[in-house]
PDB file of N, CA and C in Angstrom:
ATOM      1  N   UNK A   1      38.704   0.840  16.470  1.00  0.00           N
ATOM      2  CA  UNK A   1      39.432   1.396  17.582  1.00  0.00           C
ATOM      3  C   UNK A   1      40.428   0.351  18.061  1.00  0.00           C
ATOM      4  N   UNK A   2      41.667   0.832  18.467  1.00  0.00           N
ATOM      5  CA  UNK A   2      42.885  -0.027  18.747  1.00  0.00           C
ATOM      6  C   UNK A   2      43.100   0.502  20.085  1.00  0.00           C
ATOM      7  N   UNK A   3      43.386  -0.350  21.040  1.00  0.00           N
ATOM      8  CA  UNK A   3      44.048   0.266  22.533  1.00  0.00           C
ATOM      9  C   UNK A   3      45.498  -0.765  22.432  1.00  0.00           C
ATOM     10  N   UNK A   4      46.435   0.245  22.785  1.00  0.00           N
ATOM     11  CA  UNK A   4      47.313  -0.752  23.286  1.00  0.00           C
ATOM     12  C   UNK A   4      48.209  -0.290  24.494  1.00  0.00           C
ATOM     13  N   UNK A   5      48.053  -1.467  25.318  1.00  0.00           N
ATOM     14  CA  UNK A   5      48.967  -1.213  26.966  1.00  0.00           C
ATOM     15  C   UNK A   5      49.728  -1.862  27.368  1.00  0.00           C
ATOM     16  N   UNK A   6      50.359  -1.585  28.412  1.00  0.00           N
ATOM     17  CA  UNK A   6      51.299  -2.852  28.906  1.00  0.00           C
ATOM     18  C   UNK A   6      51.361  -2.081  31.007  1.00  0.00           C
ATOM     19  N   UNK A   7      51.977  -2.676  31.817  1.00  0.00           N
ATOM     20  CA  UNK A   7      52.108  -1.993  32.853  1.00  0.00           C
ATOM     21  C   UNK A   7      51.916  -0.972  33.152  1.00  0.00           C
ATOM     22  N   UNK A   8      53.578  -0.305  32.175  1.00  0.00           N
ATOM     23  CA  UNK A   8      53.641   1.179  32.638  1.00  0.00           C
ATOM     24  C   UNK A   8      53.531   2.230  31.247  1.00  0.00           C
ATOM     25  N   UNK A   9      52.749   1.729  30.802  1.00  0.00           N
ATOM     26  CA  UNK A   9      52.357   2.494  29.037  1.00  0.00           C
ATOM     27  C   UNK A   9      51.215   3.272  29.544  1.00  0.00           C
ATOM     28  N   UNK A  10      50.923   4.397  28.610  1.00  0.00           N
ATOM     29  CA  UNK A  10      49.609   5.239  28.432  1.00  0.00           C
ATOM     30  C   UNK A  10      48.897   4.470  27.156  1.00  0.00           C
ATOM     31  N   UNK A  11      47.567   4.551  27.130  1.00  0.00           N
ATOM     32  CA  UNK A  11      46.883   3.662  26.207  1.00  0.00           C
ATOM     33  C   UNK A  11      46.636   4.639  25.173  1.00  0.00           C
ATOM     34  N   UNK A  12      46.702   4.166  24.015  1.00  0.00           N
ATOM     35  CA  UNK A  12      46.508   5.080  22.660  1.00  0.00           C
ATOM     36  C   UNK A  12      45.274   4.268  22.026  1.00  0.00           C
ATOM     37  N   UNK A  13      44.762   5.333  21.714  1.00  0.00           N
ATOM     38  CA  UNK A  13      43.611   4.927  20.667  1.00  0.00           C
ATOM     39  C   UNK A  13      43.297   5.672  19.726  1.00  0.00           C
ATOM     40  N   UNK A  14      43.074   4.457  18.530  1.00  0.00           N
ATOM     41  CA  UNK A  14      43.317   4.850  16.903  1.00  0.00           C
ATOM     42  C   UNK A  14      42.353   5.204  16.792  1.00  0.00           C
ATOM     43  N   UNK A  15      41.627   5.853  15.995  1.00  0.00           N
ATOM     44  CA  UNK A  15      40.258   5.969  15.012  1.00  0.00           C
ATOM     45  C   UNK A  15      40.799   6.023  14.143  1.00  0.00           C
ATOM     46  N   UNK A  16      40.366   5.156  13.137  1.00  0.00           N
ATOM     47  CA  UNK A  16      40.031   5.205  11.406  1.00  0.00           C
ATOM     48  C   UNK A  16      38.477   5.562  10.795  1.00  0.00           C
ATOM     49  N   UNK A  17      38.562   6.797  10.170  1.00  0.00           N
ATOM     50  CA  UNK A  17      37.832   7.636   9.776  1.00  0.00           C
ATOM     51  C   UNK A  17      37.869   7.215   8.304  1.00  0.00           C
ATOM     52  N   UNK A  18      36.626   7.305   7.639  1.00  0.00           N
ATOM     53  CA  UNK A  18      36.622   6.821   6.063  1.00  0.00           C
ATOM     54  C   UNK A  18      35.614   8.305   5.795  1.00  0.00           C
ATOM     55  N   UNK A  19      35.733   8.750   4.437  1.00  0.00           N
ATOM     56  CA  UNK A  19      35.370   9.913   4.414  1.00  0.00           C
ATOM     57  C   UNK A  19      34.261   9.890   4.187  1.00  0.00           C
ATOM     58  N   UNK A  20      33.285  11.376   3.835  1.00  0.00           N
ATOM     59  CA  UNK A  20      31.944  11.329   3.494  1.00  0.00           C
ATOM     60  C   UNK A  20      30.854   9.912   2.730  1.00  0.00           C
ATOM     61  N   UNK A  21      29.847   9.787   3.275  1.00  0.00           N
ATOM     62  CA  UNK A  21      29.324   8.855   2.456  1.00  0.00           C
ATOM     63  C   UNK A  21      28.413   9.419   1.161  1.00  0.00           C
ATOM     64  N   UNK A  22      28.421   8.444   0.477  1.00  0.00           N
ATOM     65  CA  UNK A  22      27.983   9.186  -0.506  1.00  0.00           C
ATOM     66  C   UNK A  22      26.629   8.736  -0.985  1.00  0.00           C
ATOM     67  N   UNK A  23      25.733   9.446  -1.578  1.00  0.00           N
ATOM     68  CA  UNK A  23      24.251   9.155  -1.598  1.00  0.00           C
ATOM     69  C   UNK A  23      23.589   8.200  -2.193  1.00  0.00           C
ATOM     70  N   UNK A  24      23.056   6.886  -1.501  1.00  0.00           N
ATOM     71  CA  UNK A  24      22.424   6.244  -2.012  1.00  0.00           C
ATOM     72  C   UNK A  24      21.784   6.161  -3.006  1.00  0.00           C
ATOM     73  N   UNK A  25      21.271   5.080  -3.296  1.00  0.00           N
ATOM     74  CA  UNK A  25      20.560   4.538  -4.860  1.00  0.00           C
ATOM     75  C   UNK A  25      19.099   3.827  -4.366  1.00  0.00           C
ATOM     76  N   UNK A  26      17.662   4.232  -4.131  1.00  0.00           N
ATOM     77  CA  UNK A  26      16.730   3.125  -3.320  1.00  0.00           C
ATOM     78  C   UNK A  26      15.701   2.928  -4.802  1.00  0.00           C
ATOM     79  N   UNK A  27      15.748   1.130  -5.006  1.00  0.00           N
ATOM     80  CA  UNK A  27      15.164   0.690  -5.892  1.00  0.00           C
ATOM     81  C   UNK A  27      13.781   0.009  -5.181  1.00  0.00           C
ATOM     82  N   UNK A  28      12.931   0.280  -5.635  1.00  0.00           N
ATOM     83  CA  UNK A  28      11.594  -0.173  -4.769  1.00  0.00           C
ATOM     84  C   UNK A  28      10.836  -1.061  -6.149  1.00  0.00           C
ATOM     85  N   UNK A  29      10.115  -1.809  -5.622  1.00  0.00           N
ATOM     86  CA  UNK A  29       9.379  -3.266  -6.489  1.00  0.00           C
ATOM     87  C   UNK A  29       8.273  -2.029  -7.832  1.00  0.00           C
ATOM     88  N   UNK A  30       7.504  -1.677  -6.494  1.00  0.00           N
ATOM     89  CA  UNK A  30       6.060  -0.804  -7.067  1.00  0.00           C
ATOM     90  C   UNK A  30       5.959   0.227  -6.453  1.00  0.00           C
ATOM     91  N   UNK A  31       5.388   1.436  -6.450  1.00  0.00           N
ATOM     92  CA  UNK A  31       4.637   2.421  -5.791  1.00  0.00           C
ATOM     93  C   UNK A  31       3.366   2.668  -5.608  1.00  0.00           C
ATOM     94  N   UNK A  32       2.834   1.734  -6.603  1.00  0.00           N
ATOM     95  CA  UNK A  32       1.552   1.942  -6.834  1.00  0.00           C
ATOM     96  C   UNK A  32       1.030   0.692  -6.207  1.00  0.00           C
ATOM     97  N   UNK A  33       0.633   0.336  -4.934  1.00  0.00           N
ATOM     98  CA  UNK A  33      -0.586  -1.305  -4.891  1.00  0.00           C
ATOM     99  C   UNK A  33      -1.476  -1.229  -3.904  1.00  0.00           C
ATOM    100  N   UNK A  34      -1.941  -2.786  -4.253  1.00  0.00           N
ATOM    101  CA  UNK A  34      -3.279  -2.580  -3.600  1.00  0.00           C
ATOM    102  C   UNK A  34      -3.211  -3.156  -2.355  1.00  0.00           C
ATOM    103  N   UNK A  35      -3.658  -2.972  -1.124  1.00  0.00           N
ATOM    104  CA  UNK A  35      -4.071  -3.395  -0.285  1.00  0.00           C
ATOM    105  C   UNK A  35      -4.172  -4.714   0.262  1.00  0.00           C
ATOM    106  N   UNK A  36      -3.902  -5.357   0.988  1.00  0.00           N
ATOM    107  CA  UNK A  36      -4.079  -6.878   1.626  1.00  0.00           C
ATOM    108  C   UNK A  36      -3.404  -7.281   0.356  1.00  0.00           C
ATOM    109  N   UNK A  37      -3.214  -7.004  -0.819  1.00  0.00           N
ATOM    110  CA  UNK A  37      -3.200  -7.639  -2.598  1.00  0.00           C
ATOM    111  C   UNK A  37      -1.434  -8.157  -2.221  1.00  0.00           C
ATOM    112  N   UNK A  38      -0.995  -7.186  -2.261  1.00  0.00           N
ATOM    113  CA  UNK A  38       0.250  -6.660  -3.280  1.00  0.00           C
ATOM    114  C   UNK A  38       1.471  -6.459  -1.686  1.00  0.00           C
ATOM    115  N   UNK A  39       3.107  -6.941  -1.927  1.00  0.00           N
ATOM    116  CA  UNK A  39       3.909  -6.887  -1.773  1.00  0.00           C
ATOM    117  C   UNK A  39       4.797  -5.952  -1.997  1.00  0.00           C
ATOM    118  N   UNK A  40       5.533  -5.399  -1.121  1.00  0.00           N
ATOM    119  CA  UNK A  40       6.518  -3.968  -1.768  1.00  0.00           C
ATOM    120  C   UNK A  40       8.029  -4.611  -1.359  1.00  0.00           C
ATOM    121  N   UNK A  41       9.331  -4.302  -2.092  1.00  0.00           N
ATOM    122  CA  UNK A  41      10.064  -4.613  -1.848  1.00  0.00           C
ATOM    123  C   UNK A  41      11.089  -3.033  -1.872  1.00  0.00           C
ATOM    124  N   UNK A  42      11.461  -2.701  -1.279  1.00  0.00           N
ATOM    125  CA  UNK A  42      12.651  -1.375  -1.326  1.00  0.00           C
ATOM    126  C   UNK A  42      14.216  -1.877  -0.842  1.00  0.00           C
ATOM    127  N   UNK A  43      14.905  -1.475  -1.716  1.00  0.00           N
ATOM    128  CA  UNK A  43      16.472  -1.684  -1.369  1.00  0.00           C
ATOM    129  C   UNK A  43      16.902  -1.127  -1.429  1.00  0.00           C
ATOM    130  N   UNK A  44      17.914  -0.487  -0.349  1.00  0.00           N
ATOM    131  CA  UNK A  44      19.234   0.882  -0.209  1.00  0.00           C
ATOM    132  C   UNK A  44      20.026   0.464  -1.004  1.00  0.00           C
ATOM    133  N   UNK A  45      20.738   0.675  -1.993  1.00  0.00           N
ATOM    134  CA  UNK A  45      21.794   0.476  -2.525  1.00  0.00           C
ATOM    135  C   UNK A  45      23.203   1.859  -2.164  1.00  0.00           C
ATOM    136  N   UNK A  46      24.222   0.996  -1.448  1.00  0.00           N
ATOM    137  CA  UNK A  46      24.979   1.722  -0.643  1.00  0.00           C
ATOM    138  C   UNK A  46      26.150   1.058  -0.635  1.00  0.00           C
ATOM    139  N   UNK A  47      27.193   1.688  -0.135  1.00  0.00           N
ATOM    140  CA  UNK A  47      28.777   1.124   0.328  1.00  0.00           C
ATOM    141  C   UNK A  47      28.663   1.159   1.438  1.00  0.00           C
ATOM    142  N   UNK A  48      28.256   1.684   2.271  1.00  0.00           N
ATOM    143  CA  UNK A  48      28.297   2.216   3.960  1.00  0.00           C
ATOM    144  C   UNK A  48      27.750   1.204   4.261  1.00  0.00           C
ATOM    145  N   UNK A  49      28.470   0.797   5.723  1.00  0.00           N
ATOM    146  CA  UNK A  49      27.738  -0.745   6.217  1.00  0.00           C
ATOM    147  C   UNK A  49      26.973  -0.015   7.607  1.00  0.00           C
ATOM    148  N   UNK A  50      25.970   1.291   7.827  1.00  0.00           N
ATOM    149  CA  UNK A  50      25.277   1.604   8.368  1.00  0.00           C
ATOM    150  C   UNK A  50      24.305   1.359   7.929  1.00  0.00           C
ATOM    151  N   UNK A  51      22.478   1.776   7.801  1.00  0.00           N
ATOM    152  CA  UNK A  51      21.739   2.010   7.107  1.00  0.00           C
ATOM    153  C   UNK A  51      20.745   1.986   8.100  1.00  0.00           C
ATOM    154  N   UNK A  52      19.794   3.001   7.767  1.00  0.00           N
ATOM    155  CA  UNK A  52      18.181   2.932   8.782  1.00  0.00           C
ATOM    156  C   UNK A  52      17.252   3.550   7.720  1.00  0.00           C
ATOM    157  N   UNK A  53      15.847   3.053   7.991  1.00  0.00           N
ATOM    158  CA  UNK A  53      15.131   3.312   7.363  1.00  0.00           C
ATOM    159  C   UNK A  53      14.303   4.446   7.958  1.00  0.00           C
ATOM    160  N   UNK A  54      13.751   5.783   7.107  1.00  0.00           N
ATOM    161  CA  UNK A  54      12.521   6.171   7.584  1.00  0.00           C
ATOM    162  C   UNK A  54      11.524   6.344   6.936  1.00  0.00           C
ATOM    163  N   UNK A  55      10.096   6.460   8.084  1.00  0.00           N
ATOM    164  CA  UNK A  55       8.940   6.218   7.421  1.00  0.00           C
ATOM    165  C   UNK A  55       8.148   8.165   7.833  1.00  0.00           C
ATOM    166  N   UNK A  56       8.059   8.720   6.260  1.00  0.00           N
ATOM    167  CA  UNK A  56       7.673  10.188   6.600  1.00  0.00           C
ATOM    168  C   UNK A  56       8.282  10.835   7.831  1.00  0.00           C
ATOM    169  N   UNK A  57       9.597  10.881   7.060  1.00  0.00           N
ATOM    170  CA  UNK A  57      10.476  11.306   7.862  1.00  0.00           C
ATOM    171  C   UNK A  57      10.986  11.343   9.335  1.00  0.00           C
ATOM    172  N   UNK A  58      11.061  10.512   9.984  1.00  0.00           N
ATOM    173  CA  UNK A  58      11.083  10.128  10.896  1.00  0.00           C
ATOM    174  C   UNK A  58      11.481   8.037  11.202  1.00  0.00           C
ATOM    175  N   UNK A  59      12.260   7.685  12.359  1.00  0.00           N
ATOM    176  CA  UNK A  59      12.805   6.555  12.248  1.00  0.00           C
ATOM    177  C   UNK A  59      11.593   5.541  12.101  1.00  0.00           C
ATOM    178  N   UNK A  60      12.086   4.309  11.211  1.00  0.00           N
ATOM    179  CA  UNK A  60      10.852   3.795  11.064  1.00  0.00           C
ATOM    180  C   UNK A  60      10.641   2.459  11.918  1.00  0.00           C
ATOM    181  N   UNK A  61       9.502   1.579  12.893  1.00  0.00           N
ATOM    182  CA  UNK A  61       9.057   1.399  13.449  1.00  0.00           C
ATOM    183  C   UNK A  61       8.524   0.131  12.619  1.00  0.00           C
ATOM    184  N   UNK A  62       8.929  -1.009  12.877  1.00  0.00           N
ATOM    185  CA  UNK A  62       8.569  -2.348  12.068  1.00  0.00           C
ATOM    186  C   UNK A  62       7.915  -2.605  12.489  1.00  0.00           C
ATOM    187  N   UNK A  63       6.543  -3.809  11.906  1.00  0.00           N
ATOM    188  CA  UNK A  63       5.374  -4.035  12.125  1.00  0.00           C
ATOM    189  C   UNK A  63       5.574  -5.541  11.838  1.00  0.00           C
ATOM    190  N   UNK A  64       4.870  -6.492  12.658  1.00  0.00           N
ATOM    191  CA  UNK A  64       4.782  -8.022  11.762  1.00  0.00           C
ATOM    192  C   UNK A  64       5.006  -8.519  10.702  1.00  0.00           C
ATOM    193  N   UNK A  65       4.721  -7.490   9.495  1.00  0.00           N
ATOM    194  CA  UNK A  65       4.155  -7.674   7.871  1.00  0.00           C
ATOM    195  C   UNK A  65       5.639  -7.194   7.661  1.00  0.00           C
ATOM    196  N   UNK A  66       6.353  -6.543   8.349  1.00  0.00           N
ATOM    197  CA  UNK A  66       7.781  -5.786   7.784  1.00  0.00           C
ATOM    198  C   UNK A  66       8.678  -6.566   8.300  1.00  0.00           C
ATOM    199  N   UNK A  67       9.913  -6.617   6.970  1.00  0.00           N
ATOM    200  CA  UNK A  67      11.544  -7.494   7.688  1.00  0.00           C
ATOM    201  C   UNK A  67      12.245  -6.926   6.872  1.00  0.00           C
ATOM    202  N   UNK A  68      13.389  -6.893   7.555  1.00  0.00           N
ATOM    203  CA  UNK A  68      14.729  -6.162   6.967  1.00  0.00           C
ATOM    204  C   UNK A  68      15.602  -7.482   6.679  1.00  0.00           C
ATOM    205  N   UNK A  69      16.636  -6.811   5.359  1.00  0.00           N
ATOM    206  CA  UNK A  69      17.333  -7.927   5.175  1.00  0.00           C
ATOM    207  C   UNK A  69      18.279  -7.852   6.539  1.00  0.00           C
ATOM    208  N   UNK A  70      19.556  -8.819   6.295  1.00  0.00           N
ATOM    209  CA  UNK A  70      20.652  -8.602   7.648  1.00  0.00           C
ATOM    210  C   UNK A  70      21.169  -7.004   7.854  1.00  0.00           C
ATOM    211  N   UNK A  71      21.936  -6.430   6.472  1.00  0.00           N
ATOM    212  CA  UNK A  71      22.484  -5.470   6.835  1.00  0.00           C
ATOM    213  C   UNK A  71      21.629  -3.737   6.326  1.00  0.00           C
ATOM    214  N   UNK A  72      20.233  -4.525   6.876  1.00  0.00           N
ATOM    215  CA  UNK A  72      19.094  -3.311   6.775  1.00  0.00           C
ATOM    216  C   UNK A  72      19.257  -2.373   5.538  1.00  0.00           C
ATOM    217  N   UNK A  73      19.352  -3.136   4.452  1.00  0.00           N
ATOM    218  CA  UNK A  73      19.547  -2.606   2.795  1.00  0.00           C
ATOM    219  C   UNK A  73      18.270  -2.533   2.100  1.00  0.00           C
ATOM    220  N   UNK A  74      17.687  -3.804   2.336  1.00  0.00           N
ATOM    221  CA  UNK A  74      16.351  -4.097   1.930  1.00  0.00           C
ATOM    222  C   UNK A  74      14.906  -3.868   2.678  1.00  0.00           C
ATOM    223  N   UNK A  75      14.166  -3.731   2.568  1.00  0.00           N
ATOM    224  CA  UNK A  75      12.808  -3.492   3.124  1.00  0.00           C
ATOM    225  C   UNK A  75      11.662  -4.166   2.486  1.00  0.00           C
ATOM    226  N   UNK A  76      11.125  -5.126   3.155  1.00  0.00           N
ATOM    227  CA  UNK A  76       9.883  -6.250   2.469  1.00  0.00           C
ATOM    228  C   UNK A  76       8.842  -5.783   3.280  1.00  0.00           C
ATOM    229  N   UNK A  77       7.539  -5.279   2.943  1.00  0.00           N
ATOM    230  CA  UNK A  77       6.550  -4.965   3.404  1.00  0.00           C
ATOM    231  C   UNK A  77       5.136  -5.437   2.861  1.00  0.00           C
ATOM    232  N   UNK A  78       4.854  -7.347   3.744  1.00  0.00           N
ATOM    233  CA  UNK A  78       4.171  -8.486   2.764  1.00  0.00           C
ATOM    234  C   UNK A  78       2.920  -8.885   3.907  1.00  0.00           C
ATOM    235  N   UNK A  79       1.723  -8.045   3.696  1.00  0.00           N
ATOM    236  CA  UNK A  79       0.761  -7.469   2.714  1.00  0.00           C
ATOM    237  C   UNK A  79       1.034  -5.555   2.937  1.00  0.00           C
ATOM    238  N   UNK A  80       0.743  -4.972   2.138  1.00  0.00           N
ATOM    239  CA  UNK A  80       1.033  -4.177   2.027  1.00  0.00           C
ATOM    240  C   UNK A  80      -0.560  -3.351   2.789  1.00  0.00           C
ATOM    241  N   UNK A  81      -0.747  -2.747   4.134  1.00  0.00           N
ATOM    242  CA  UNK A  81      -1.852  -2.214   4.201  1.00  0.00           C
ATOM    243  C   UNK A  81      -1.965  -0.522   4.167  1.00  0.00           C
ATOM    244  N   UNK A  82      -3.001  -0.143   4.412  1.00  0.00           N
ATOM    245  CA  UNK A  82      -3.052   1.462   3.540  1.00  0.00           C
ATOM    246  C   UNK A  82      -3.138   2.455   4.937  1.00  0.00           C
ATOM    247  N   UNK A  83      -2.746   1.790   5.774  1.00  0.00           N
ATOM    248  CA  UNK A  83      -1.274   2.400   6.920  1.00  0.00           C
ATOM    249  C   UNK A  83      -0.142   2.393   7.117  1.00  0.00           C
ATOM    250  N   UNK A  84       0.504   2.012   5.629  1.00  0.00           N
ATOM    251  CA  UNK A  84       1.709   1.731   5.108  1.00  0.00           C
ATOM    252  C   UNK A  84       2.088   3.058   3.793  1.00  0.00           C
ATOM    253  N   UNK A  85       0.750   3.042   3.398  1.00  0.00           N
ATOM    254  CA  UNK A  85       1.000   4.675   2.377  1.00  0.00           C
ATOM    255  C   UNK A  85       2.001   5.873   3.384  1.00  0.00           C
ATOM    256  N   UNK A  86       3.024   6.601   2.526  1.00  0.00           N
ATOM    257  CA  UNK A  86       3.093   7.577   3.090  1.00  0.00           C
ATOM    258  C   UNK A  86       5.037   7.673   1.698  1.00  0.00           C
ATOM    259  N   UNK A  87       6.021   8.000   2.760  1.00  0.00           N
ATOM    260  CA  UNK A  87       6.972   8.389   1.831  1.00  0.00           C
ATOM    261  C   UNK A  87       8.065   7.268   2.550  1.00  0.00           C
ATOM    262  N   UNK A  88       8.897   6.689   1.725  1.00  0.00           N
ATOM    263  CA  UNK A  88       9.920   6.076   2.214  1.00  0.00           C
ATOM    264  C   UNK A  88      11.059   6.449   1.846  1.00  0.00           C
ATOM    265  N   UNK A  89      12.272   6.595   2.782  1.00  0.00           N
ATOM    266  CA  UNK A  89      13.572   6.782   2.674  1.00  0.00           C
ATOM    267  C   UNK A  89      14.351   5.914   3.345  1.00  0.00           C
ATOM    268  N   UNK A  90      16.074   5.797   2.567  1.00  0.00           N
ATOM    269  CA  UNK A  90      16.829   5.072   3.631  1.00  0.00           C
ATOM    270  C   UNK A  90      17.944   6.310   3.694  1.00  0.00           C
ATOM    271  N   UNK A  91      18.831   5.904   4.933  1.00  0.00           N
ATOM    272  CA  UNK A  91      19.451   6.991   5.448  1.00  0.00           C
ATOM    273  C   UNK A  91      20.533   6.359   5.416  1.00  0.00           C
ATOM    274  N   UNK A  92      21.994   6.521   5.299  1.00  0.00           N
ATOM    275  CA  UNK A  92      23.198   5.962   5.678  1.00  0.00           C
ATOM    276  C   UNK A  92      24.554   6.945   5.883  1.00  0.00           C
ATOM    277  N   UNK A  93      25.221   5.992   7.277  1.00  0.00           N
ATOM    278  CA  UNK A  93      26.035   6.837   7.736  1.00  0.00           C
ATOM    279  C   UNK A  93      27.138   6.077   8.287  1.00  0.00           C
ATOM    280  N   UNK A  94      28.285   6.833   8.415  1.00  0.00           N
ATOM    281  CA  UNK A  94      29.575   6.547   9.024  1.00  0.00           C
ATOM    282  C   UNK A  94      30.611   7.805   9.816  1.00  0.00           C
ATOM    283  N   UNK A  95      31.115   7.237  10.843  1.00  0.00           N
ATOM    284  CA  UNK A  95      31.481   8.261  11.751  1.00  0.00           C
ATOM    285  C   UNK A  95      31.932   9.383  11.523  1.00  0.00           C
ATOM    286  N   UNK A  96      31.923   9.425   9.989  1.00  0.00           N
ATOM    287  CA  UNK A  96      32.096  11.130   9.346  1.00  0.00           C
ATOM    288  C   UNK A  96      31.073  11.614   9.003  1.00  0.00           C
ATOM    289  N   UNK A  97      29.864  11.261   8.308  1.00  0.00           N
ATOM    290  CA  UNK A  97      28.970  12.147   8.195  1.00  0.00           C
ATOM    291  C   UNK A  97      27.542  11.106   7.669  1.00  0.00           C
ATOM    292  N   UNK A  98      26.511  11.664   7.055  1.00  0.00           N
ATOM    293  CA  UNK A  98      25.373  10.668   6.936  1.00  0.00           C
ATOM    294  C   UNK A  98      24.723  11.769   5.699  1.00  0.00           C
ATOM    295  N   UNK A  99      24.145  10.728   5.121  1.00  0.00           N
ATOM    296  CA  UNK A  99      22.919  11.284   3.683  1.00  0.00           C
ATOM    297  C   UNK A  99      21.754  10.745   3.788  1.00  0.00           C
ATOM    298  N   UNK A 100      20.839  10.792   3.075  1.00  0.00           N
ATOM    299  CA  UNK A 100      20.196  10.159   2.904  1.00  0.00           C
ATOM    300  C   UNK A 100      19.337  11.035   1.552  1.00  0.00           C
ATOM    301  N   UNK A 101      18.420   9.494   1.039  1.00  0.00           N
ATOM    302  CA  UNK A 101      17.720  10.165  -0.357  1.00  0.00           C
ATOM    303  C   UNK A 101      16.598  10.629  -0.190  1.00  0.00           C
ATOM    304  N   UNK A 102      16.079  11.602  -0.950  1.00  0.00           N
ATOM    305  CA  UNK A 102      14.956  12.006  -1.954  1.00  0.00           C
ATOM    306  C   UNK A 102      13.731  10.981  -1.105  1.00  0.00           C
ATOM    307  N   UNK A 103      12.729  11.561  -0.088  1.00  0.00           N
ATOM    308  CA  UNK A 103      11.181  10.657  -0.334  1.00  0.00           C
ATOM    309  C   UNK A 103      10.908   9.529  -1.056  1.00  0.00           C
ATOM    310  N   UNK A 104      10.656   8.752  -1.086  1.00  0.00           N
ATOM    311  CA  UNK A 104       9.961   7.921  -2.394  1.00  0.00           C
ATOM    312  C   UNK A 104       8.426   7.374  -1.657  1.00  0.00           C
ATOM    313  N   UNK A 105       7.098   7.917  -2.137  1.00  0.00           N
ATOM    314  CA  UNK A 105       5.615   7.506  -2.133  1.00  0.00           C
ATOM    315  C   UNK A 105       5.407   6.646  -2.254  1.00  0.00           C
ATOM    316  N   UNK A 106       5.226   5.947  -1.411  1.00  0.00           N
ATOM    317  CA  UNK A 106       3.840   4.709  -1.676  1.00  0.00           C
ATOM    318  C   UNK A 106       2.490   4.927  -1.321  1.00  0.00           C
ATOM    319  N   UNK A 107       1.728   4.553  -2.638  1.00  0.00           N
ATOM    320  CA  UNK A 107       0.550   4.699  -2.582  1.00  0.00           C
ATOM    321  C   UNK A 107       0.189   3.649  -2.272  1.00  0.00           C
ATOM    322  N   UNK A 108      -0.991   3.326  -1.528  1.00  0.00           N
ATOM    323  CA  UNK A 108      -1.848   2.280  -1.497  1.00  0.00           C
ATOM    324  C   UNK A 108      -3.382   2.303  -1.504  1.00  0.00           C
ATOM    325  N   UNK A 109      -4.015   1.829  -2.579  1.00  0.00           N
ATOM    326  CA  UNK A 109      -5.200   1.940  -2.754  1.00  0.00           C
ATOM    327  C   UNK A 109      -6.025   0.650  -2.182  1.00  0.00           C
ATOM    328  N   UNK A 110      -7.027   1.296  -1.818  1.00  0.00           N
ATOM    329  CA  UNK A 110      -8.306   0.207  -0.910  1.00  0.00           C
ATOM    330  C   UNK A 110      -9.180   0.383  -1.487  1.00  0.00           C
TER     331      UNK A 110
END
């Protein structure tokens, strides 16, 4: 957004709009691990410099054991516990519109 004024000017403001985003790529370590054991790693692979994660559909809610990289691409979830099973997605968006992918399961066995 651009404003520009002076005294006796009316202020204009730009928007630059970039078009639809287009649907992510999420590469995850494992789906399958064990408990207290095992480490999960998931990464949005995206152009859009938005990104949020959800956990069974719905926004997801970080825990101690969870960190995001800086521009919330990645998802490290180190020990992995079996209140962590369920479906993971990342979502990404820009002031034109938003996608997001396909579920992806994690199982976790105890």
């Amino acid at each position: 957004m651009t404003q520009i004024s002076s005294p006796h000017s009316i202020i204009l403001t730009l928007y630059f709009f970039t078009g639809p985003v287009s649907v992510p790529k999420l590469l995850d370590s494992n789906t399958t691990v064990t408990e207290n054991e095992d480490a999960v790693v998931m990464t949005c692979y995206t152009d859009e410099s938005s990104t949020n994660w959800l956990f069974n559909a719905m926004s997801m809610r970080l825990k101690k054991r969870m960190k995001l990289s800086q521009e919330n691409r990645t998802l490290t979830i180190d020990p992995v516990r079996r209140e962590d099973a369920g479906n993971y997605q990342c979502k990404v968006y820009n002031p034109v519109s938003s996608t997001e992918i396909a579920p992806v399961e994690l199982d976790v066995k105890y």
